[in-house]
C-alpha atoms as a PDB file:
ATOM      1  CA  UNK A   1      26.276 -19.653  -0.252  1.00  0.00           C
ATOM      2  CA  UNK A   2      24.515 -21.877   1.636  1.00  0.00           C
ATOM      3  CA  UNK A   3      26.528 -24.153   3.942  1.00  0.00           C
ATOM      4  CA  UNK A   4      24.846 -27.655   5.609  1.00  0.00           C
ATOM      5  CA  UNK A   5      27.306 -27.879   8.465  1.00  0.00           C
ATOM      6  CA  UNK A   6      27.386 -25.449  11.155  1.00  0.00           C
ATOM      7  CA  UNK A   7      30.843 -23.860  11.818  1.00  0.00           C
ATOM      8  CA  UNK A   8      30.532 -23.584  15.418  1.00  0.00           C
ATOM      9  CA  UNK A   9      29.091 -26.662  17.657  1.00  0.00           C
ATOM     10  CA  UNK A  10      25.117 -27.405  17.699  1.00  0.00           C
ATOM     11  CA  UNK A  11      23.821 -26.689  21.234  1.00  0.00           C
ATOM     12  CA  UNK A  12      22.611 -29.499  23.335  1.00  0.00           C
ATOM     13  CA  UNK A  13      19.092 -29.924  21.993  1.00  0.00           C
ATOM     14  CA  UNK A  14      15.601 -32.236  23.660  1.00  0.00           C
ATOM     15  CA  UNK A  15      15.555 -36.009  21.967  1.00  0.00           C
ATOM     16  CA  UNK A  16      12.235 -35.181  20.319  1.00  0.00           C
ATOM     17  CA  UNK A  17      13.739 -31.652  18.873  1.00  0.00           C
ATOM     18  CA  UNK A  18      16.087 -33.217  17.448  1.00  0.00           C
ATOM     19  CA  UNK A  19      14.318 -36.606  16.171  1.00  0.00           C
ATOM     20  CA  UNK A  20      11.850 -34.021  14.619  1.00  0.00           C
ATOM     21  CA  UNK A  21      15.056 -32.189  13.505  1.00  0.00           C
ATOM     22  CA  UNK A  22      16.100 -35.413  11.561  1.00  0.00           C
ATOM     23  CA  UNK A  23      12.667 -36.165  10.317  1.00  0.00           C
ATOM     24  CA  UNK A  24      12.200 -32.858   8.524  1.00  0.00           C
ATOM     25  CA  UNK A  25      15.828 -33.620   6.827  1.00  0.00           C
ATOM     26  CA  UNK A  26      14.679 -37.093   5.371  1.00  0.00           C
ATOM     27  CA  UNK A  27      11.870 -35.104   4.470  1.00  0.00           C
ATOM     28  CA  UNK A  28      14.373 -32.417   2.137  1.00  0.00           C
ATOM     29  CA  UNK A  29      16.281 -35.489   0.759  1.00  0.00           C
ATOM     30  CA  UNK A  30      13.311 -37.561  -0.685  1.00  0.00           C
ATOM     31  CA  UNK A  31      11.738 -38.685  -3.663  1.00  0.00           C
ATOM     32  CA  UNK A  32       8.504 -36.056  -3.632  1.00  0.00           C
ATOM     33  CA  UNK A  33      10.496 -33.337  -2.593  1.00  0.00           C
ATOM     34  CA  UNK A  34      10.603 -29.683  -4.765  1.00  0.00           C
ATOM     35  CA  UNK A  35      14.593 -29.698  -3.137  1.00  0.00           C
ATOM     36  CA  UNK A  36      16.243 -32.942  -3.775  1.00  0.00           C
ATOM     37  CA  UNK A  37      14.792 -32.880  -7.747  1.00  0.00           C
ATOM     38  CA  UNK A  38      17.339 -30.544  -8.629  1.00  0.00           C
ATOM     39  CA  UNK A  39      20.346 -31.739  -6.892  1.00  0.00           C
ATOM     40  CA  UNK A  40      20.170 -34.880  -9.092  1.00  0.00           C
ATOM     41  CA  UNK A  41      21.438 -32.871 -12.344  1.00  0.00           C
ATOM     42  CA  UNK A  42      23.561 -30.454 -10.384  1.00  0.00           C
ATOM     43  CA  UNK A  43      27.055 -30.570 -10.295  1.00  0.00           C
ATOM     44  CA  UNK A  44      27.142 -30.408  -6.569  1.00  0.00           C
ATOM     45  CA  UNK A  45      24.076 -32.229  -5.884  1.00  0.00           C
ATOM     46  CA  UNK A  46      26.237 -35.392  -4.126  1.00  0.00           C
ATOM     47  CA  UNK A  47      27.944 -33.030  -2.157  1.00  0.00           C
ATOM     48  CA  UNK A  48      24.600 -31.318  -0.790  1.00  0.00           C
ATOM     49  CA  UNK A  49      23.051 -35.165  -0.127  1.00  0.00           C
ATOM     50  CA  UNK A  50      26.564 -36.067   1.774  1.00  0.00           C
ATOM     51  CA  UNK A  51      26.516 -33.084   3.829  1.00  0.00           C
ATOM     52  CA  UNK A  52      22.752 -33.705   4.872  1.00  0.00           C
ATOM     53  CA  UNK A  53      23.732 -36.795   5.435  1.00  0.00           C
ATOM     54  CA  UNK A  54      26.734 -35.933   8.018  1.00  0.00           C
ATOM     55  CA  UNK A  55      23.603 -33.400   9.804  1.00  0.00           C
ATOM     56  CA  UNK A  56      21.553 -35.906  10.066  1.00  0.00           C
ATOM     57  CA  UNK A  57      24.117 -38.059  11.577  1.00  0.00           C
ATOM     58  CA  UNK A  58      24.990 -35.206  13.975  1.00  0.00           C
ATOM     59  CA  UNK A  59      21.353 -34.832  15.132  1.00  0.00           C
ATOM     60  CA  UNK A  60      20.348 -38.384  14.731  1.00  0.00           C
ATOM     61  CA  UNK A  61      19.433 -39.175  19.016  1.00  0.00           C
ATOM     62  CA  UNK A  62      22.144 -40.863  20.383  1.00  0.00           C
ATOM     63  CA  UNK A  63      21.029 -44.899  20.935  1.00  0.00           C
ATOM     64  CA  UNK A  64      20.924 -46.163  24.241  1.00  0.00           C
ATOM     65  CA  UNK A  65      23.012 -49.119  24.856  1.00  0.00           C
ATOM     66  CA  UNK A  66      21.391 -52.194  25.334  1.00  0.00           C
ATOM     67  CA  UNK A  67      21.772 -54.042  28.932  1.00  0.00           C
ATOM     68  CA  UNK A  68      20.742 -57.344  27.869  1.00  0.00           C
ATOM     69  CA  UNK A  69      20.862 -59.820  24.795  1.00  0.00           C
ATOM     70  CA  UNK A  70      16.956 -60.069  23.766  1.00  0.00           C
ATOM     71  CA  UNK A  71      17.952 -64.112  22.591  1.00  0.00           C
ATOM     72  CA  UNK A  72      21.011 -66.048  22.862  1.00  0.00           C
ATOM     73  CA  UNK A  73      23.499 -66.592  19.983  1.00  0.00           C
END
């Protein structure tokens, strides 16, 4: 069976590998895609967009915090 998360920890990876890592995900999980058309009638096919979902999360590049306010509230 074929299992989304990993079971041991993902290895540091480059920004870009991993923003191109993220990109290719969207890419499963959209509307033109020969993948996602059959989740929407399976019985699991939530479970399989959630646990893309928490990948993409995991591999999503971390965001740099921001040092100052860009306008005043």
């Amino acid at each position: 069976m074929f299992h989304l998360c990993p079971s041991e920890p993902i290895p540091a990876f480059p920004p870009d590998l991993r923003t191109l890592a993220v990109d290719a995900l969207n890419q499963v999980v959209s509307e033109p895609s020969e993948l996602a058309e059959p989740w929407g009638d399976a019985p699991d096919g939530p479970k399989r967009r959630q646990g893309i979902t928490r990948f993409r999360d995991v591999l999503g590049p971390p965001v740099p915090p921001q040092e100052e306010a860009l306008f005043e509230v």
